[in-house]
C-alpha atoms as a PDB file:
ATOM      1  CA  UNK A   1     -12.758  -3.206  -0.125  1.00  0.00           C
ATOM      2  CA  UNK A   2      -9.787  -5.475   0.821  1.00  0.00           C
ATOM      3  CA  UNK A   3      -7.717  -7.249  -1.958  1.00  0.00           C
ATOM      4  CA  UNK A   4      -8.888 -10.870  -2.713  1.00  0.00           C
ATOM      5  CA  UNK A   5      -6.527 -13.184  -1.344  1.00  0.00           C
ATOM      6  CA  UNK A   6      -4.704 -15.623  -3.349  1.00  0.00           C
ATOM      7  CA  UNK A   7      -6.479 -18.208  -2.123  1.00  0.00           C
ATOM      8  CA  UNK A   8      -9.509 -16.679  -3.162  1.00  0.00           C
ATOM      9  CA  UNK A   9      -8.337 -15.905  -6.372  1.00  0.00           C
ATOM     10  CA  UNK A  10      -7.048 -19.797  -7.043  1.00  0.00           C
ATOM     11  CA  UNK A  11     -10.263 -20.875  -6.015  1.00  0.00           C
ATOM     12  CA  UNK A  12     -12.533 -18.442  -8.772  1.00  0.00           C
ATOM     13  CA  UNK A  13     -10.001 -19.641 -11.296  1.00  0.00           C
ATOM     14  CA  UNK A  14     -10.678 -22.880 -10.483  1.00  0.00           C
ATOM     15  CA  UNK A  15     -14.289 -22.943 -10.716  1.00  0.00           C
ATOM     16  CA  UNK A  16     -14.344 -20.792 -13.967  1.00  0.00           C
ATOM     17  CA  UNK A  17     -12.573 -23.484 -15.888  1.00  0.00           C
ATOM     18  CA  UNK A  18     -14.761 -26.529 -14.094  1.00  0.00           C
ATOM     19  CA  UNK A  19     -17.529 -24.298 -16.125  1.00  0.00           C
ATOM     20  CA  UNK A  20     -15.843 -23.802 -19.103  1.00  0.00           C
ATOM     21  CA  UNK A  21     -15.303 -27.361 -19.080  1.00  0.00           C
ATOM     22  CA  UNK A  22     -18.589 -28.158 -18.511  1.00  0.00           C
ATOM     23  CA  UNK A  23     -20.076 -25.712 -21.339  1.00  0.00           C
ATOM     24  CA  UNK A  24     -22.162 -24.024 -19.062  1.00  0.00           C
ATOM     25  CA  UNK A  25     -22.863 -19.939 -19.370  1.00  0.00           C
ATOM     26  CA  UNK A  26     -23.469 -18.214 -16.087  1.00  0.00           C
ATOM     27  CA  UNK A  27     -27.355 -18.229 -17.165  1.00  0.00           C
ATOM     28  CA  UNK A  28     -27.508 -21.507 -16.793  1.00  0.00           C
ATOM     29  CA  UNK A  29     -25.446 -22.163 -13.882  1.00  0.00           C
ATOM     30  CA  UNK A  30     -28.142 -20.227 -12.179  1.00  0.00           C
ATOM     31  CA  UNK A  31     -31.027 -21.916 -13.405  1.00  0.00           C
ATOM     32  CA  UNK A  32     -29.599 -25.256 -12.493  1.00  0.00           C
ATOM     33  CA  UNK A  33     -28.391 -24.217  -8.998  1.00  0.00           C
ATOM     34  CA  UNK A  34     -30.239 -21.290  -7.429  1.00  0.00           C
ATOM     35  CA  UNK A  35     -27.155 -19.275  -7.331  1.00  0.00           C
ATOM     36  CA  UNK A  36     -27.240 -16.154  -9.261  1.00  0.00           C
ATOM     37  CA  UNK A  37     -25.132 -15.317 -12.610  1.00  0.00           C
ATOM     38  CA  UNK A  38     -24.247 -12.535 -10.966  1.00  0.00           C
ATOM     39  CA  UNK A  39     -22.692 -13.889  -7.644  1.00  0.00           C
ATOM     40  CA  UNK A  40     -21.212 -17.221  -9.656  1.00  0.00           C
ATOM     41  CA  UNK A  41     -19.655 -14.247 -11.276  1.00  0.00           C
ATOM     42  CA  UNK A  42     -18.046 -12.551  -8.341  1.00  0.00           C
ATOM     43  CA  UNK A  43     -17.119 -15.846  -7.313  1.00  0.00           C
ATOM     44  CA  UNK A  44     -15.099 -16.387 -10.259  1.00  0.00           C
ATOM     45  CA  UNK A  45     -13.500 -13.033 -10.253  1.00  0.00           C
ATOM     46  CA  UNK A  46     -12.289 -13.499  -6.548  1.00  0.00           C
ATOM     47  CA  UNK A  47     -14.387  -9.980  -5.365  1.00  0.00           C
ATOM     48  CA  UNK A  48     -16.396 -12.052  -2.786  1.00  0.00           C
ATOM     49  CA  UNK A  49     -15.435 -14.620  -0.576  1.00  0.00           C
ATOM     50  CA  UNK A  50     -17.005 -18.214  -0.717  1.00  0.00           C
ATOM     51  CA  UNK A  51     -19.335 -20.232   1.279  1.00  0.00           C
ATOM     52  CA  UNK A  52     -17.905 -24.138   1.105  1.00  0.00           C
ATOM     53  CA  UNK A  53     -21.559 -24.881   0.490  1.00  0.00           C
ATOM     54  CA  UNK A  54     -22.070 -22.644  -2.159  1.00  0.00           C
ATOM     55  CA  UNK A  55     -18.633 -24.333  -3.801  1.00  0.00           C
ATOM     56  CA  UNK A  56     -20.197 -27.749  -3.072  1.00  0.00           C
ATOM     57  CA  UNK A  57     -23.410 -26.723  -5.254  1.00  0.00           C
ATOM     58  CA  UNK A  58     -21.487 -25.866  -8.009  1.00  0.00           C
ATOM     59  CA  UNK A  59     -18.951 -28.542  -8.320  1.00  0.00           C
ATOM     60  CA  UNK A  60     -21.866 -30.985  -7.825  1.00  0.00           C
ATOM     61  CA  UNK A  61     -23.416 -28.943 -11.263  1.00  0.00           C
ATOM     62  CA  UNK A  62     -20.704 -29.075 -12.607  1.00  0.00           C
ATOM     63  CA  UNK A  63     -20.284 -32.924 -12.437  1.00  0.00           C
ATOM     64  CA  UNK A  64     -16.914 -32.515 -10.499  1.00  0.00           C
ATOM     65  CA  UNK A  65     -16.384 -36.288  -8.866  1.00  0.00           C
ATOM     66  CA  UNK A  66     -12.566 -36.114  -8.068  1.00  0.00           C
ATOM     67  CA  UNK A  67     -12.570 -36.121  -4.352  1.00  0.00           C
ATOM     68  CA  UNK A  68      -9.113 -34.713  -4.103  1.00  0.00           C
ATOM     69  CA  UNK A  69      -9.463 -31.695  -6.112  1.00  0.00           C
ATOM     70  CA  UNK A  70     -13.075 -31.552  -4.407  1.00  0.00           C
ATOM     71  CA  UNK A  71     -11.356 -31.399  -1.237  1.00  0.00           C
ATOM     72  CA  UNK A  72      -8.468 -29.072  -2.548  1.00  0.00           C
ATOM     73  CA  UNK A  73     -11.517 -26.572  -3.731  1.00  0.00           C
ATOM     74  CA  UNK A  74     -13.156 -26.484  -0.354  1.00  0.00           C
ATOM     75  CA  UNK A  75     -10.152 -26.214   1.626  1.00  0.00           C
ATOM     76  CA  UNK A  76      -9.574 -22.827  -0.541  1.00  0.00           C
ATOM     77  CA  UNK A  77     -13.090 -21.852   0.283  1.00  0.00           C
ATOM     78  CA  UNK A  78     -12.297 -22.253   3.720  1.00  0.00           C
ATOM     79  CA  UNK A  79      -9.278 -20.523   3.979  1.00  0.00           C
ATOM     80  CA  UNK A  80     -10.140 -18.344   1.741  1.00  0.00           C
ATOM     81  CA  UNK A  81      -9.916 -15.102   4.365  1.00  0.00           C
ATOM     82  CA  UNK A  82      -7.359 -16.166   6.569  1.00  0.00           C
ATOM     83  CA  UNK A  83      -4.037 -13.738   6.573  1.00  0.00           C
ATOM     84  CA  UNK A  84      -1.154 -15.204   6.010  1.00  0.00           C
ATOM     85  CA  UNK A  85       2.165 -14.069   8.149  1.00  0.00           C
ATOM     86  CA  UNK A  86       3.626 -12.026   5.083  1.00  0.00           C
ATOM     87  CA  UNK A  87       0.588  -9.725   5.330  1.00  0.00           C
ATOM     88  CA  UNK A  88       2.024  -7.920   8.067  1.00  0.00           C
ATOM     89  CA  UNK A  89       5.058  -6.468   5.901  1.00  0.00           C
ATOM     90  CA  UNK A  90       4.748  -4.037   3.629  1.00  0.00           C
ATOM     91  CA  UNK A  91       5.262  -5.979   0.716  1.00  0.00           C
ATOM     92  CA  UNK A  92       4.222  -4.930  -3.199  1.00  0.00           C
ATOM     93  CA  UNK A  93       0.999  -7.476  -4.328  1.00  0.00           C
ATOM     94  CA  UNK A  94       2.639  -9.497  -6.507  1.00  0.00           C
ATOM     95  CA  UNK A  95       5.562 -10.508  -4.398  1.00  0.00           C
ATOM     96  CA  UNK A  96       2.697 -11.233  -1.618  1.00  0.00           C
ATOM     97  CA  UNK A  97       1.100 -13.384  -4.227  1.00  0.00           C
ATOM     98  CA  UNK A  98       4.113 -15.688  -4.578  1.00  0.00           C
ATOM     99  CA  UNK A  99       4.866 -15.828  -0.977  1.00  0.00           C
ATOM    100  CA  UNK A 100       0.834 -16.975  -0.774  1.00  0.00           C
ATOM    101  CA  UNK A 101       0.727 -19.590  -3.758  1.00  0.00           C
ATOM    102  CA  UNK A 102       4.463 -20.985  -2.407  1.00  0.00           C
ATOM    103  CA  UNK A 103       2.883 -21.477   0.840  1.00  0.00           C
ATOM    104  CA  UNK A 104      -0.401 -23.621  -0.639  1.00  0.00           C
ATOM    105  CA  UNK A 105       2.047 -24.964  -2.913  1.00  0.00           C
ATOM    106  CA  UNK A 106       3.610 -29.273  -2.949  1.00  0.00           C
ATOM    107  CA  UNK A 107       6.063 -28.274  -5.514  1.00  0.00           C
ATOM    108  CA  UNK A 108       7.912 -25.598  -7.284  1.00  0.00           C
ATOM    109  CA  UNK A 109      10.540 -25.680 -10.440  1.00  0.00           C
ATOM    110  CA  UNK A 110      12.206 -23.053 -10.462  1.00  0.00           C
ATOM    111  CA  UNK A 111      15.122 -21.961 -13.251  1.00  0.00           C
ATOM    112  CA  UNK A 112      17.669 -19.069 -12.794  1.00  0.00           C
ATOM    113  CA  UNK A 113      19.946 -18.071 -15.655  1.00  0.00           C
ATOM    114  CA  UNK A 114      22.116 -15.339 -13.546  1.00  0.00           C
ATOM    115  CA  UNK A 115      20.813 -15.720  -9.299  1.00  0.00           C
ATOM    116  CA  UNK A 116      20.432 -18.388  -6.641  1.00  0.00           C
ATOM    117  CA  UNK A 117      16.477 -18.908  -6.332  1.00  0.00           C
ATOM    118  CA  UNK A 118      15.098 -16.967  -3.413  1.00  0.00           C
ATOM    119  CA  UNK A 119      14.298 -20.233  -1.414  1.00  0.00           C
ATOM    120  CA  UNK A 120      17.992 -20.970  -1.574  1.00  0.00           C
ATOM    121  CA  UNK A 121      19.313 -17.640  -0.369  1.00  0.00           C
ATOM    122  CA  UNK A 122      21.504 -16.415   2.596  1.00  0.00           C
ATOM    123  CA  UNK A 123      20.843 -13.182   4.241  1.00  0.00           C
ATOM    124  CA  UNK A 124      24.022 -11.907   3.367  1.00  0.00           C
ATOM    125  CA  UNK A 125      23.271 -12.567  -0.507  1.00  0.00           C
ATOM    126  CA  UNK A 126      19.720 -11.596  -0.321  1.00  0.00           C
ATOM    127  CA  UNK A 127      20.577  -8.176   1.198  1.00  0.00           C
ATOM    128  CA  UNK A 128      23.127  -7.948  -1.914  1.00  0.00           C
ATOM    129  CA  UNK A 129      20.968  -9.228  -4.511  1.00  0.00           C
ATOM    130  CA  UNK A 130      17.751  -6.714  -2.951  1.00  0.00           C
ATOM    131  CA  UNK A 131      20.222  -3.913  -3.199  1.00  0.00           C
ATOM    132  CA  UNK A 132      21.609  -4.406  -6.319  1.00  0.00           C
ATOM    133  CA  UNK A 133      18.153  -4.720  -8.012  1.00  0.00           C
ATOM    134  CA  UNK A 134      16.445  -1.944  -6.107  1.00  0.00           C
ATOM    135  CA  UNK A 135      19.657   0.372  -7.271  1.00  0.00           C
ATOM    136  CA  UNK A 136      18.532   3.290  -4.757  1.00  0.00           C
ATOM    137  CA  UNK A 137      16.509   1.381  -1.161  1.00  0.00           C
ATOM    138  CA  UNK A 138      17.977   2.660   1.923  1.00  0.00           C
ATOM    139  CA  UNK A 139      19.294  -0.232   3.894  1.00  0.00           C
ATOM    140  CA  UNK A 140      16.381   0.005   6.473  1.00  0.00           C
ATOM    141  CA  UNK A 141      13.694  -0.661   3.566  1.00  0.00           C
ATOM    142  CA  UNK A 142      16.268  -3.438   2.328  1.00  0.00           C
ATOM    143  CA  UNK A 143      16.256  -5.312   5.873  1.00  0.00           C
ATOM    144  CA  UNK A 144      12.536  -6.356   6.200  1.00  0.00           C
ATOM    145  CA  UNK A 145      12.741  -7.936   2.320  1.00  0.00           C
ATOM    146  CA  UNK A 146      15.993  -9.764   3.772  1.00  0.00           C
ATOM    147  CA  UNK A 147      13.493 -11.382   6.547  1.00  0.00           C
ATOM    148  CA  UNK A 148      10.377 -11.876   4.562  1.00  0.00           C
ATOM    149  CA  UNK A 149      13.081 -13.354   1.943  1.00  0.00           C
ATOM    150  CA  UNK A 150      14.203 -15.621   4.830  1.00  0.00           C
ATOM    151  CA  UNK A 151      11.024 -16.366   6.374  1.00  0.00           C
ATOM    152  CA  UNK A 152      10.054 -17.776   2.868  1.00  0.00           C
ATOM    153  CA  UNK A 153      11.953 -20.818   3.232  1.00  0.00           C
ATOM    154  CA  UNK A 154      10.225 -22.073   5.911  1.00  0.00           C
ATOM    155  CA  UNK A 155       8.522 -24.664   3.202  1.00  0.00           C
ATOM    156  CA  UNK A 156      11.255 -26.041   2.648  1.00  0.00           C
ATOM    157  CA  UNK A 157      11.243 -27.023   6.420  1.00  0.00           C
ATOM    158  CA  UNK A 158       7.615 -27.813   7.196  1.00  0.00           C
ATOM    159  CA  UNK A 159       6.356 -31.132   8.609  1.00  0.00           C
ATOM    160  CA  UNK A 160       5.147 -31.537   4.847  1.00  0.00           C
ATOM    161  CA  UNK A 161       7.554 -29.951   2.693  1.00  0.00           C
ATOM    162  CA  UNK A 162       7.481 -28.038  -0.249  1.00  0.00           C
ATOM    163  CA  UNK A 163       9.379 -30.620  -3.235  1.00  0.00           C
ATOM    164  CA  UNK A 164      11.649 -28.137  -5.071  1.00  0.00           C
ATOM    165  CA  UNK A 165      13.595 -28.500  -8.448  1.00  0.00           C
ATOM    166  CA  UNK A 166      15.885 -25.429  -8.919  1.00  0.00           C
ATOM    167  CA  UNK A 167      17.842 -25.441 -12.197  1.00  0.00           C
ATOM    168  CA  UNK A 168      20.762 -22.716 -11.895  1.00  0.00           C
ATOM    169  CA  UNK A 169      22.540 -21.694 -14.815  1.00  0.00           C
ATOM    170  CA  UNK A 170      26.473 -21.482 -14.165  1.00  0.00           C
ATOM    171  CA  UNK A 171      26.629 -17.929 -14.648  1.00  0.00           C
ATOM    172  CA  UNK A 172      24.813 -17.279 -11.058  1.00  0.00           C
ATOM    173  CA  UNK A 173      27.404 -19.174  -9.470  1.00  0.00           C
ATOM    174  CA  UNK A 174      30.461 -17.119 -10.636  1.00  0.00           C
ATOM    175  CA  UNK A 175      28.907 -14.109 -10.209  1.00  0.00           C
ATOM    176  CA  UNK A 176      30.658 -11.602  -7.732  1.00  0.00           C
ATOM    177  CA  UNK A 177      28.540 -10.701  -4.420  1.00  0.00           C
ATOM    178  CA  UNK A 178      29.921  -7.394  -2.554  1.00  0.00           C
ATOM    179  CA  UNK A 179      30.993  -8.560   0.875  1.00  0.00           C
ATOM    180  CA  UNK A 180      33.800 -10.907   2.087  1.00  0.00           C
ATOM    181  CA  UNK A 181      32.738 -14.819   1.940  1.00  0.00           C
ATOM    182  CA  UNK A 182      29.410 -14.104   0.867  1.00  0.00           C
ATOM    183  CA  UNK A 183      29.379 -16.407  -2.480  1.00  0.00           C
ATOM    184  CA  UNK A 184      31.165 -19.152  -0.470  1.00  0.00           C
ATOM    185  CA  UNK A 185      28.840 -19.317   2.008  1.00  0.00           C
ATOM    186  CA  UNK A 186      26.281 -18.799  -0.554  1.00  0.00           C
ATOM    187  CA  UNK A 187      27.594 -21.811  -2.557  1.00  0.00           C
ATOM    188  CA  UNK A 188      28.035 -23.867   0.832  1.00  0.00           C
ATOM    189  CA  UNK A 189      23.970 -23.014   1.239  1.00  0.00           C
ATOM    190  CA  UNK A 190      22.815 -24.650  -1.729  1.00  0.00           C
ATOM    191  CA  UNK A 191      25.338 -27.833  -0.999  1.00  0.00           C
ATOM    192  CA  UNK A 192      23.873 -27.984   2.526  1.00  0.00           C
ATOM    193  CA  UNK A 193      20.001 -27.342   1.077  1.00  0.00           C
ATOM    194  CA  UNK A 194      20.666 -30.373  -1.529  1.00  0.00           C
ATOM    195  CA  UNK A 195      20.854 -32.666   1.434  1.00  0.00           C
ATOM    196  CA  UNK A 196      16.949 -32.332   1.813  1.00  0.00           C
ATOM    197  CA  UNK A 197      15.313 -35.476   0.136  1.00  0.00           C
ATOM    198  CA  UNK A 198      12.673 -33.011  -1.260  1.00  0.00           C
ATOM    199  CA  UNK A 199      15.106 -30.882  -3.000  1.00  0.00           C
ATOM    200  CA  UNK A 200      16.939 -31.167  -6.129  1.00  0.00           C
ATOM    201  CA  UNK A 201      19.670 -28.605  -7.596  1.00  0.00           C
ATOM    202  CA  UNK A 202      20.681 -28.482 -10.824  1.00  0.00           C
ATOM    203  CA  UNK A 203      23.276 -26.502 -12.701  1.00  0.00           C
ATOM    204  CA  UNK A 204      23.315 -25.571 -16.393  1.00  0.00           C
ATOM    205  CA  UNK A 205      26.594 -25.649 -18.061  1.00  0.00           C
ATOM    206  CA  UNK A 206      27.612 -22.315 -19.196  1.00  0.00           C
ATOM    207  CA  UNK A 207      28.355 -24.354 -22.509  1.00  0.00           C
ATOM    208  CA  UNK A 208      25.506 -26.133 -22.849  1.00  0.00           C
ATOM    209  CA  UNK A 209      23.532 -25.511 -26.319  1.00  0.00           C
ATOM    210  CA  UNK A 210      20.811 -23.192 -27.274  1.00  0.00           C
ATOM    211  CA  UNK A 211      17.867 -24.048 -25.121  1.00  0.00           C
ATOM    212  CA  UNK A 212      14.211 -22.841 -23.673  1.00  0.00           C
ATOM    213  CA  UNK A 213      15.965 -21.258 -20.893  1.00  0.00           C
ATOM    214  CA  UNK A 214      17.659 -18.563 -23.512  1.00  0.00           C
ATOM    215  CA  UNK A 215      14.203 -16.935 -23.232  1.00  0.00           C
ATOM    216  CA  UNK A 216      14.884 -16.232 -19.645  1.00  0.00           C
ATOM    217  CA  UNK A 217      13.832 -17.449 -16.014  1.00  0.00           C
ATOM    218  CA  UNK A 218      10.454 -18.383 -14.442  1.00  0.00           C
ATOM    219  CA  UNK A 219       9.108 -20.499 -12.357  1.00  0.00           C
ATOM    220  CA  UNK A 220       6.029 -23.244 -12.027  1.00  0.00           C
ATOM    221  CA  UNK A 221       4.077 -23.804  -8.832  1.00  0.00           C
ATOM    222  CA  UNK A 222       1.978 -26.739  -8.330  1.00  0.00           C
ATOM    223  CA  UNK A 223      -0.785 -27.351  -6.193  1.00  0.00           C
ATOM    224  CA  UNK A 224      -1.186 -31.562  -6.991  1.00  0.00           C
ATOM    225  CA  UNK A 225      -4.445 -30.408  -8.624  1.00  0.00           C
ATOM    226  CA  UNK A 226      -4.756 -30.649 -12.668  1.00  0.00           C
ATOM    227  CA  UNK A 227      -5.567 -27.199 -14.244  1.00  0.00           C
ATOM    228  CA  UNK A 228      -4.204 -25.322 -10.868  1.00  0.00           C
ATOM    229  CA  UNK A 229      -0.561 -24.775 -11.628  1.00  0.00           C
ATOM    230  CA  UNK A 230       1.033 -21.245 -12.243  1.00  0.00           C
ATOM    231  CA  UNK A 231       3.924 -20.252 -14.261  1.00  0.00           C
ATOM    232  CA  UNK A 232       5.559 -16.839 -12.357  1.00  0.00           C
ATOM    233  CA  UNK A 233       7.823 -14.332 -14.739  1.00  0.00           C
ATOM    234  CA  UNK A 234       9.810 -12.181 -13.098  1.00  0.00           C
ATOM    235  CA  UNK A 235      11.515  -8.988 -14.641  1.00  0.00           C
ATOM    236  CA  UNK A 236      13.185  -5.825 -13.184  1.00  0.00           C
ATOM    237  CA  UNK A 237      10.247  -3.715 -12.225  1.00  0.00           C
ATOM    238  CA  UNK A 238       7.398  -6.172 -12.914  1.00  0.00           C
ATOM    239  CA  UNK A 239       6.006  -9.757 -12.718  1.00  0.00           C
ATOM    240  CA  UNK A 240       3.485 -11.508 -14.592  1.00  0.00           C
ATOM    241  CA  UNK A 241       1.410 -14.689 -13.603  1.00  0.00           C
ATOM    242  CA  UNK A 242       0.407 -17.228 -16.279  1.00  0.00           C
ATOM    243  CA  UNK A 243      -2.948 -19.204 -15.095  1.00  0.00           C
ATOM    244  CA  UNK A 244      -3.674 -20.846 -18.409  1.00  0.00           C
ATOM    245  CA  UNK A 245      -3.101 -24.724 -18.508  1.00  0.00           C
ATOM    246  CA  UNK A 246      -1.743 -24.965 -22.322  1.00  0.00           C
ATOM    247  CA  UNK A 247      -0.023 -21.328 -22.068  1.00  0.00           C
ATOM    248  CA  UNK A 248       1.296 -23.529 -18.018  1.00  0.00           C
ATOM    249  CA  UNK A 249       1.954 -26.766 -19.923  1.00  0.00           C
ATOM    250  CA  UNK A 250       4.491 -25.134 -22.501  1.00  0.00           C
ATOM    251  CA  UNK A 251       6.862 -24.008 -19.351  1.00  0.00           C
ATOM    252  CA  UNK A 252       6.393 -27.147 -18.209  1.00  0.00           C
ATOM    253  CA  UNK A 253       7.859 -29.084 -21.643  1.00  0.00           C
ATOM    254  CA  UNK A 254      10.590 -26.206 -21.319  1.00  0.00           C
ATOM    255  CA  UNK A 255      11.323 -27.510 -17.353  1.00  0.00           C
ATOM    256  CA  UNK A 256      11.375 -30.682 -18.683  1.00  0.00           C
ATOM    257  CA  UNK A 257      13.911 -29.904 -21.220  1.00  0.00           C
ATOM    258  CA  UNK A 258      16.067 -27.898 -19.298  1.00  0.00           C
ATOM    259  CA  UNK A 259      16.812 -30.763 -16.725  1.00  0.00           C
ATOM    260  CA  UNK A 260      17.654 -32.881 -19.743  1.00  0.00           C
ATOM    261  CA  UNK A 261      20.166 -30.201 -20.572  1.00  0.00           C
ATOM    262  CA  UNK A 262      21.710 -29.662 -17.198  1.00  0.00           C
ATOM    263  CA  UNK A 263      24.187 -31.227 -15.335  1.00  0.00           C
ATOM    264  CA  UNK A 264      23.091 -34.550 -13.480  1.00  0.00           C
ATOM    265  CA  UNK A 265      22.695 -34.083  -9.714  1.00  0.00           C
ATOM    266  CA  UNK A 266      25.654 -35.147  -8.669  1.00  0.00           C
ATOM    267  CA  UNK A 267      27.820 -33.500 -11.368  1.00  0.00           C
ATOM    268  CA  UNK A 268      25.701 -29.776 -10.177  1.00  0.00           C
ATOM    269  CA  UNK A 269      26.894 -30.835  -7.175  1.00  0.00           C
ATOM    270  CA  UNK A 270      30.543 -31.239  -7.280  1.00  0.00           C
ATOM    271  CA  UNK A 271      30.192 -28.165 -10.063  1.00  0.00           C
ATOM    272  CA  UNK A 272      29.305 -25.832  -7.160  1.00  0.00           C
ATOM    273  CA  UNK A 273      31.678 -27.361  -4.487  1.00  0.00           C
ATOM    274  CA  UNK A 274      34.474 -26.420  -7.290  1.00  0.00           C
ATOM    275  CA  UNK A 275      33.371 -22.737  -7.630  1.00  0.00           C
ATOM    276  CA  UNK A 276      32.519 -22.238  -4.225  1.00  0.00           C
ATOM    277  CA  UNK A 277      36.512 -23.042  -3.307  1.00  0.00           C
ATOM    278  CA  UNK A 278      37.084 -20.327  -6.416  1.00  0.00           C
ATOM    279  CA  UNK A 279      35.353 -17.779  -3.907  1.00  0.00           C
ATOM    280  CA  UNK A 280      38.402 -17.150  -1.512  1.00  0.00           C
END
């Protein structure tokens, strides 16, 4: 059996908590719309793929009348078995995952407290950054990462763009890349990427007080659909999703907070153009 994709997966989440929300045990799902507990169930847990009109049943029990996140629902239902372009590499599931949600994604907010976000990245830095967390990957296992890594930012690029708020703590900025010109060039990137309307780049002080950040990185994805956002936490040798809207909303407050705390836009910006002519 084949992995569910992510869009599968966002779409059983989804209808769970339109359940939940509605008070409604599998039992009774079934009695009210023909479908069995035990297939509302799959559903759910992402092991089957959906029908649109089984989806359209059950947000119709479920007394669902937003058209927009009716629409968003069915348009995972539909795409629910499509393979993306990632799918072809080799990639680990949880890295596929995020290259899936960023692509379904309108917006991500993203904090770093020591690297450039990987939507932000050159090839040169990427290739560094790959190597110096993977420690022992032969160059030829570090190249395809460098592309999918590359091929990634293609949201940001899109006739309808992904909106992205990266908040970069000073410390990635000063850090020392192996390779000559690579954290100039790196620096130039982010100065050229802040051009975008849709993007906005941030820098937190290296002096700034104790904040949310001090915990570490992550980063929020949103879909534009209440209860559909995901908080991604990244660590050396593993990653962890959070699906929960409270556990969501909390990284969200922090987010909030954390632009409070960083330099204004233009300030990040002439911050960078400062260390990037400290990179000679």
């Amino acid at each position: 059996m084949t992995a569910p994709t992510v869009r599968r997966r966002r779409l059983g989440s989804g209808l769970r908590r339109l359940r939940e929300d509605a008070k409604l045990t599998l039992e009774e799902v079934e009695s009210r719309t023909g479908l069995s507990a035990s297939k509302v169930s799959r559903l759910e847990s992402a092991t089957r793929g959906a029908r649109p009109v089984d989806v359209e049943v059950l947000m119709n029990a479920y007394g669902l009348v937003d058209s927009e996140v009716r629409a968003f629902l069915l348009t995972l239902a539909r795409d629910g078995g499509k393979r993306g372009w990632w799918q072809s590499y080799d990639l680990v599931p949880v890295y596929a995952d995020l290259i899936g949600l960023e692509s379904d994604a309108s917006s991500v907010n993203s904090y770093e407290p020591l690297l450039i976000p990987g939507l932000l990245q050159t090839a040169a830095y990427a290739r560094a950054v790959i190597g110096a967390i993977s420690m022992t990957a032969p160059p030829e296992e570090i190249a395809p990462l460098v592309e999918v890594r590359m091929a990634r930012q293609s949201v940001l690029t899109r006739p309808k763009p992904l909106r992205l708020r990266a908040i970069i703590h000073e410390a990635a900025l000063t850090a020392r890349a192996p390779g000559h010109g690579v954290m100039r060039d790196q620096l130039q990137r982010l100065l050229d990427v802040a051009e975008y309307p849709h993007v906005t780049i941030q820098v937190l002080p290296a002096d700034a007080e104790l904040h949310p950040g001090t915990a570490g990185g992550f980063t929020i994805l949103s879909f534009g659909q209440p209860g559909l956002d995901v908080t991604l936490l990244e660590h050396l040798d593993s990653s962890l999703y959070i699906e929960e809207p409270a556990d969501v909303a909390r990284y969200s407050e922090a987010y909030e907070r954390l632009t409070a705390t960083a330099l204004p836009f233009e300030k990040s910006l002439s911050l960078i153009a400062s260390k990037k002519e400290a990179h000679q």
